[in-house]
Protein backbone atom coordinates (compact mmCIF):
# COMPACT_ATOMS: atom_id res chain seq x y z
CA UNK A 1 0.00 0.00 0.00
CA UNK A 2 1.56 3.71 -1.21
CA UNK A 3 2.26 6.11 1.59
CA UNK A 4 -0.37 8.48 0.46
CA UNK A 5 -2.96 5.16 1.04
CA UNK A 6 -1.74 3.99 4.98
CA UNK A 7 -3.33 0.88 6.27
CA UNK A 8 -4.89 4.00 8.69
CA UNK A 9 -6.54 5.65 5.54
CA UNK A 10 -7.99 2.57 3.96
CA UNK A 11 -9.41 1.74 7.63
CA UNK A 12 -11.01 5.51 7.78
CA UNK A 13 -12.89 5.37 4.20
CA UNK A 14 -14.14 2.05 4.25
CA UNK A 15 -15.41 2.68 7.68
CA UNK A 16 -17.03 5.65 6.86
CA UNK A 17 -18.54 4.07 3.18
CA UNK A 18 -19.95 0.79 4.94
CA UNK A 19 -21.43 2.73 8.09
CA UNK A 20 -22.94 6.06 5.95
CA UNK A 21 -23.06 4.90 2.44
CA UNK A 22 -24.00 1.07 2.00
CA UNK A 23 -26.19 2.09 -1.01
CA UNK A 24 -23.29 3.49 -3.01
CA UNK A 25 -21.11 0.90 -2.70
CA UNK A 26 -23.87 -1.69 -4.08
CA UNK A 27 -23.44 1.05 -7.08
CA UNK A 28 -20.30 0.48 -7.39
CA UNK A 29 -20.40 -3.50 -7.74
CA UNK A 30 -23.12 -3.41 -10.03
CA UNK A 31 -22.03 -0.53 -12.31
CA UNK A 32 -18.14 -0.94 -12.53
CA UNK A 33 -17.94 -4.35 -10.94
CA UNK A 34 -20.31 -6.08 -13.46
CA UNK A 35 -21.88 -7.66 -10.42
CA UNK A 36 -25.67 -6.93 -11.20
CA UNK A 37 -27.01 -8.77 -9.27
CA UNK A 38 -25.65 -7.78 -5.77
CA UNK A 39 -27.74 -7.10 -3.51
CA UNK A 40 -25.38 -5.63 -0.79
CA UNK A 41 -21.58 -4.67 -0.37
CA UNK A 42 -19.07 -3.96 1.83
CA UNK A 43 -15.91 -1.72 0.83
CA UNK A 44 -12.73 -4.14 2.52
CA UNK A 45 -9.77 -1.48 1.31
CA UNK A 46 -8.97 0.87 -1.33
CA UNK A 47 -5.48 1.83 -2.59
CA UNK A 48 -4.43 4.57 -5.00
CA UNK A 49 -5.21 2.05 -8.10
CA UNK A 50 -8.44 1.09 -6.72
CA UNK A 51 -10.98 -0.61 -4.47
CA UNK A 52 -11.91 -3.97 -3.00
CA UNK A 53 -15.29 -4.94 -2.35
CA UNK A 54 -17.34 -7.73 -0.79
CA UNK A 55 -20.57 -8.20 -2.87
CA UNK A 56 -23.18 -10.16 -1.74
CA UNK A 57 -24.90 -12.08 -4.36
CA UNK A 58 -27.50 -14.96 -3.65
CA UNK A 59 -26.07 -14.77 -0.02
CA UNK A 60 -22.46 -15.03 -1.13
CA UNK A 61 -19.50 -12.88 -0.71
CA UNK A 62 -18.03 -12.13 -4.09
CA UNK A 63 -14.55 -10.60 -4.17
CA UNK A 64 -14.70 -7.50 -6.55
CA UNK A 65 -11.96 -5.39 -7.41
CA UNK A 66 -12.44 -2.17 -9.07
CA UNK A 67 -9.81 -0.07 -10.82
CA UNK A 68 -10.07 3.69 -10.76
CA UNK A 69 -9.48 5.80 -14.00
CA UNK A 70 -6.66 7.30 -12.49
CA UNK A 71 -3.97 6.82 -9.38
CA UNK A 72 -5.39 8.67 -6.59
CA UNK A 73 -3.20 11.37 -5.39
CA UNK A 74 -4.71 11.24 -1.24
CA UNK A 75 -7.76 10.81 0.36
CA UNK A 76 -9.69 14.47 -0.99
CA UNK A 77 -8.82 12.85 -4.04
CA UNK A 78 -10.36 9.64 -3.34
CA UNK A 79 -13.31 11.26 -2.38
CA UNK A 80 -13.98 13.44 -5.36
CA UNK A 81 -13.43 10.06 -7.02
CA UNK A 82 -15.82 8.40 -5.32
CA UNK A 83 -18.60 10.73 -4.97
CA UNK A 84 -18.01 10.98 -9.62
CA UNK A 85 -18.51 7.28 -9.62
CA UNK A 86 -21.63 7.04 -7.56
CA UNK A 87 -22.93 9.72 -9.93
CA UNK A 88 -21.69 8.03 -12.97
CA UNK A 89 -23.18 4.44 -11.24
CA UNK A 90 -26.71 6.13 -11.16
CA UNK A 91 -26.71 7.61 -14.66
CA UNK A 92 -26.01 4.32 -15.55
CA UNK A 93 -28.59 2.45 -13.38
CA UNK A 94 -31.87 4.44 -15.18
């Protein structure tokens, strides 16, 4: 894990995704994960090249792994970046 992603940092985001933003996370399984059929998810890290998820499908975990478009610079960054996919994730849920 890069310096600008600590074990610390990882620990603080997917905290803060599972606790306050289950629903987004399902987004992001479904829309960039090609999981479709997940019905829940749980963020288990994220680095500066992506994020690792825990997708629930037919009551099974299913590892996911999700690359970002770009190598995240810190943790504003990763939260621009994840706030843009949850919008793109909609747009592409209607």
């Amino acid at each position: 894990m890069s310096e600008t992603f600590s074990a610390e940092i990882s620990s603080r985001i997917c905290n803060h995704m599972n606790q306050d933003h289950a629903d987004a996370i399902v987004l992001y399984a479904q829309a960039f994960g090609n999981v479709t059929n997940a019905t829940a998810a749980e963020m288990l890290s994220i680095d500066a090249e992506g994020m690792d998820l825990a997708a629930q499908v037919n009551g099974e975990p299913v590892p996911v792994r999700i690359h970002f478009d770009h190598t995240l610079a810190d943790s504003e960054d990763a939260h621009q970046t994840l706030i843009a996919m949850v919008k793109q994730a909609r747009v592409k849920a209607k």
